[in-house]
Protein backbone atom coordinates (compact mmCIF):
# COMPACT_ATOMS: atom_id res chain seq x y z
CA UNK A 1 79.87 58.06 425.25
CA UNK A 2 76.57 59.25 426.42
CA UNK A 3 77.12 62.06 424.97
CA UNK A 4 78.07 61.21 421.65
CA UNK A 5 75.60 59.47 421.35
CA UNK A 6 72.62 62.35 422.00
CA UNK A 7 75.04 64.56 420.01
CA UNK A 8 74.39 61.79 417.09
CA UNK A 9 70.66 61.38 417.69
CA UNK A 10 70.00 65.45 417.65
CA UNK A 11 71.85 65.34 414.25
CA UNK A 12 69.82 62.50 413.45
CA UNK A 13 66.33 63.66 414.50
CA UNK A 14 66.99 66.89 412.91
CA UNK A 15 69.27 66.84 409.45
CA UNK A 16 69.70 63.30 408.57
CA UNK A 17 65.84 62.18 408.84
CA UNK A 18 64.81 65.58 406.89
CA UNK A 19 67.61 64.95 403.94
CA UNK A 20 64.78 63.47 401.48
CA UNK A 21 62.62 66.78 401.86
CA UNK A 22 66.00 68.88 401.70
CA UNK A 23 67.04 67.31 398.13
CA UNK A 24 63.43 67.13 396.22
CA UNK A 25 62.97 71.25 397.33
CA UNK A 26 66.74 71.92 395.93
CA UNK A 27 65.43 69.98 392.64
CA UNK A 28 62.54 72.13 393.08
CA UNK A 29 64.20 75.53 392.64
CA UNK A 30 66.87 73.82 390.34
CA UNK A 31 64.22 72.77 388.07
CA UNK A 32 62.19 76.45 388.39
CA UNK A 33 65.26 79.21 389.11
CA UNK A 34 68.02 76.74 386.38
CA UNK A 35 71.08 77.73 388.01
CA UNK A 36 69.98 80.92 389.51
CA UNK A 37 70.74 79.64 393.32
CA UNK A 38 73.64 77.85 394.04
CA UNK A 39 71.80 74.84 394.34
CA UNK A 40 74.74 72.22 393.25
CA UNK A 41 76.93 73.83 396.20
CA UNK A 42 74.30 72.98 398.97
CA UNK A 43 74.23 69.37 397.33
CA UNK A 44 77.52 68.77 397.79
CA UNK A 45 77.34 70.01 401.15
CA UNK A 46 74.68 67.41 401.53
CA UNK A 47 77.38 65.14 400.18
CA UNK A 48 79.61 65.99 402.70
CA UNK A 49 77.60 65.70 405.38
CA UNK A 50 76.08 62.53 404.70
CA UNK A 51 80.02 61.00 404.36
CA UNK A 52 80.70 62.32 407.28
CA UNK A 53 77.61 61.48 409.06
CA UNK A 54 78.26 57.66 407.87
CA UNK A 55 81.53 57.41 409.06
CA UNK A 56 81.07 59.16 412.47
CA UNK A 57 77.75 56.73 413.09
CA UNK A 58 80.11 53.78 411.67
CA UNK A 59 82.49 54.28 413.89
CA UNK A 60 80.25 54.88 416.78
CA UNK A 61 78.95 51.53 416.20
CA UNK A 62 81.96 50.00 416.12
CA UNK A 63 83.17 51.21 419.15
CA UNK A 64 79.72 50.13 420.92
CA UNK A 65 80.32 46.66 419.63
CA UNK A 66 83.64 46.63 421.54
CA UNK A 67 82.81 48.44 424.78
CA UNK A 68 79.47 47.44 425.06
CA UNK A 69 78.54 43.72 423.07
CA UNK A 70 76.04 42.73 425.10
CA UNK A 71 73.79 46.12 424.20
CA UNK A 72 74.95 45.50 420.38
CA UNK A 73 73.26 41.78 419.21
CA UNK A 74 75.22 42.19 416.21
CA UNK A 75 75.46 38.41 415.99
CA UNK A 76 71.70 37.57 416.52
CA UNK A 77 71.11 39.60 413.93
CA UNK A 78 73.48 38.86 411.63
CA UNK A 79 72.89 35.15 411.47
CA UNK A 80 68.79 34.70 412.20
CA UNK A 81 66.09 33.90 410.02
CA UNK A 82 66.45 37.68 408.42
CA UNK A 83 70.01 37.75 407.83
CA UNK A 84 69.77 38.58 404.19
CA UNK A 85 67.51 42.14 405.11
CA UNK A 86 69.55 43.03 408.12
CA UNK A 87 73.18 42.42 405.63
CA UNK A 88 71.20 44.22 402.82
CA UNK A 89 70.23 47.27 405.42
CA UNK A 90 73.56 47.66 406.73
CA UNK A 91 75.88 47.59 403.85
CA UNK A 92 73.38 49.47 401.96
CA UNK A 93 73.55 52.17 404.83
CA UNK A 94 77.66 52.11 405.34
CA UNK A 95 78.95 51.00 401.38
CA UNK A 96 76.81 53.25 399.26
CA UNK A 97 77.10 56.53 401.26
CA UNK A 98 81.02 56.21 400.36
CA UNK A 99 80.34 55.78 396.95
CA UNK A 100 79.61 59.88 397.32
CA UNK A 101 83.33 60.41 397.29
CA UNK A 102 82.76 59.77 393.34
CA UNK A 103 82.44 63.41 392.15
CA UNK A 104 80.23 62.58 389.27
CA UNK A 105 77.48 60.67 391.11
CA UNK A 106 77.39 63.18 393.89
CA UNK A 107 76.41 65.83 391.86
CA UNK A 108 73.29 64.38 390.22
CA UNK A 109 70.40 65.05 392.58
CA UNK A 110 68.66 61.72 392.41
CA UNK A 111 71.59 59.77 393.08
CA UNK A 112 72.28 61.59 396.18
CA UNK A 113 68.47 61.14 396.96
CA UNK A 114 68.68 57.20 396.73
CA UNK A 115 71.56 57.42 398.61
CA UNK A 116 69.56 59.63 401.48
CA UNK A 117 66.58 57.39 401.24
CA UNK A 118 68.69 54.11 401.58
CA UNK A 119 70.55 55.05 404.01
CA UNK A 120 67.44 55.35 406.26
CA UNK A 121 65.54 52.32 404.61
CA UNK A 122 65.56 50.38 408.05
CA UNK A 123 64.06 52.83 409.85
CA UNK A 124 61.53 53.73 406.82
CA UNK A 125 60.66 50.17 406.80
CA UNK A 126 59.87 50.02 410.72
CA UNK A 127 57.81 53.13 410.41
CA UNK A 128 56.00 51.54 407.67
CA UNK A 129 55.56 48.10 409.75
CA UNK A 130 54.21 50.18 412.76
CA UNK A 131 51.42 51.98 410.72
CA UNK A 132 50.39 48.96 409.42
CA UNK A 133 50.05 47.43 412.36
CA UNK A 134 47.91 49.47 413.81
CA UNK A 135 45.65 49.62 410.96
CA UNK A 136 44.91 46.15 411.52
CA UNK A 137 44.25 46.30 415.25
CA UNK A 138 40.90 44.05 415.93
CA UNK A 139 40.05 45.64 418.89
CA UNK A 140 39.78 49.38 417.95
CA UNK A 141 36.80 50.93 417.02
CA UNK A 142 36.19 52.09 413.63
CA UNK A 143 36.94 55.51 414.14
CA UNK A 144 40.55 54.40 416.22
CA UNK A 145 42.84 55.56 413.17
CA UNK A 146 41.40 59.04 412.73
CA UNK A 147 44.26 60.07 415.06
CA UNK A 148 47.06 58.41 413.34
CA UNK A 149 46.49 59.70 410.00
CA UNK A 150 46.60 63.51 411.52
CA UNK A 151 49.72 62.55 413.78
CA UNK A 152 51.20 61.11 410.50
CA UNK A 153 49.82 64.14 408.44
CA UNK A 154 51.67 66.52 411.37
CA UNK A 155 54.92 64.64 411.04
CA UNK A 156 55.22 65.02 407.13
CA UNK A 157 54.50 68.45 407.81
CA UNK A 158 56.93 68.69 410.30
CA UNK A 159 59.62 67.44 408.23
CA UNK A 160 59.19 69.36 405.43
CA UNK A 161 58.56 72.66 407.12
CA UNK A 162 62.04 71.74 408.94
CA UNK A 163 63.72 70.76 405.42
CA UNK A 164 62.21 74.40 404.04
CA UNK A 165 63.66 76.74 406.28
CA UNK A 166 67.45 74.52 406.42
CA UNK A 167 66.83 74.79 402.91
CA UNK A 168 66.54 78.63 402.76
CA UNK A 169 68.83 79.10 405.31
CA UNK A 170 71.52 76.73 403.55
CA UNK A 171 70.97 79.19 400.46
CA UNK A 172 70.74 81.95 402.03
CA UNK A 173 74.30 81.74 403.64
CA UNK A 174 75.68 80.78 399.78
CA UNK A 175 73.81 83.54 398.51
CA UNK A 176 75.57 85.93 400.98
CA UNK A 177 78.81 84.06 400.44
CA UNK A 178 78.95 84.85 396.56
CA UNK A 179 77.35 88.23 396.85
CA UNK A 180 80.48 88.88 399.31
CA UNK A 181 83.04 87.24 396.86
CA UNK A 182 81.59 89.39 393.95
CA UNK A 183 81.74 92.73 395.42
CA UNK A 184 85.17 92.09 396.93
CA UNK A 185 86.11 90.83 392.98
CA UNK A 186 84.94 94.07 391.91
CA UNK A 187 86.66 96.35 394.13
């Protein structure tokens, strides 16, 4: 279980938190190249993988709940004074990444962006709580954020060099794939 559960947090750290980057570059080069790259293939591989990614993390959870309740305060949660935010989070982040399995919405880019964006909102929101936080600290010295705003600077930078290259790479290999099925189609 251990295991699944680093395997889930590497995927997490690494694809799933980069997924906003990944689609506005593919609307990039769809908006500049038009159908040059195979741009709507990549999307619905993004499509697929954020299905899958919900049901696997689901189901994860689910099992947690069972082995494990006293690690998952499901109920706390569920019924305290922000019930409404914690429902709205997690149907938000296991209902709409299903509604992908509609054809038509996942292939329009900034549908499958809200659905990227929301599907991370909680942890979005508790980055955003954080920073702000520690804006208002009374006992720092005037010149105590100077180091946040580069270590938040470095982390967009981070992500988005990260969402570049699997990007390029993700084209790259569907690039290859249809240079290899149109040279076999013409032999």
């Amino acid at each position: 279980m251990e295991l699944f559960k680093r395997i889930i947090e590497v995927v997490d750290a690494n694809l799933i938190h980069s997924l906003i980057p990944i689609i506005l570059i593919l609307m990039l080069i769809e908006l500049i190249f038009q159908n040059r790259f195979e741009t709507k293939k990549v999307l619905n591989l993004i499509r697929r993988t954020i299905i899958i990614y919900t049901i696997v993390t689901f189901t994860f959870y689910l099992i947690g709940m069972v082995m494990n309740p006293d690690e998952h305060v499901f109920i706390n949660r569920a019924t305290g004074s922000y019930a409404w935010a914690y429902w709205i989070m997690l149907l938000s982040a296991l209902i709409l990444p299903l509604t992908l399995f509609i054809k038509k919405l996942a292939s329009r880019f900034w549908y499958v962006l809200l659905v990227a964006f929301v599907i991370k909102s909680g942890m979005y929101f508790e980055r955003f709580v954080i920073i702000t936080t520690s804006f208002h600290r009374g006992y720092q010295k005037e010149n105590g954020n100077a180091g946040l705003f580069e270590s938040i600077s470095y982390g967009i930078g981070i992500f988005f060099l990260q969402s570049i290259v699997i990007v390029i790479l993700t084209l790259g290999i569907f690039e290859k794939k249809k240079l290899g099925t149109t040279l076999y189609n013409k032999s």
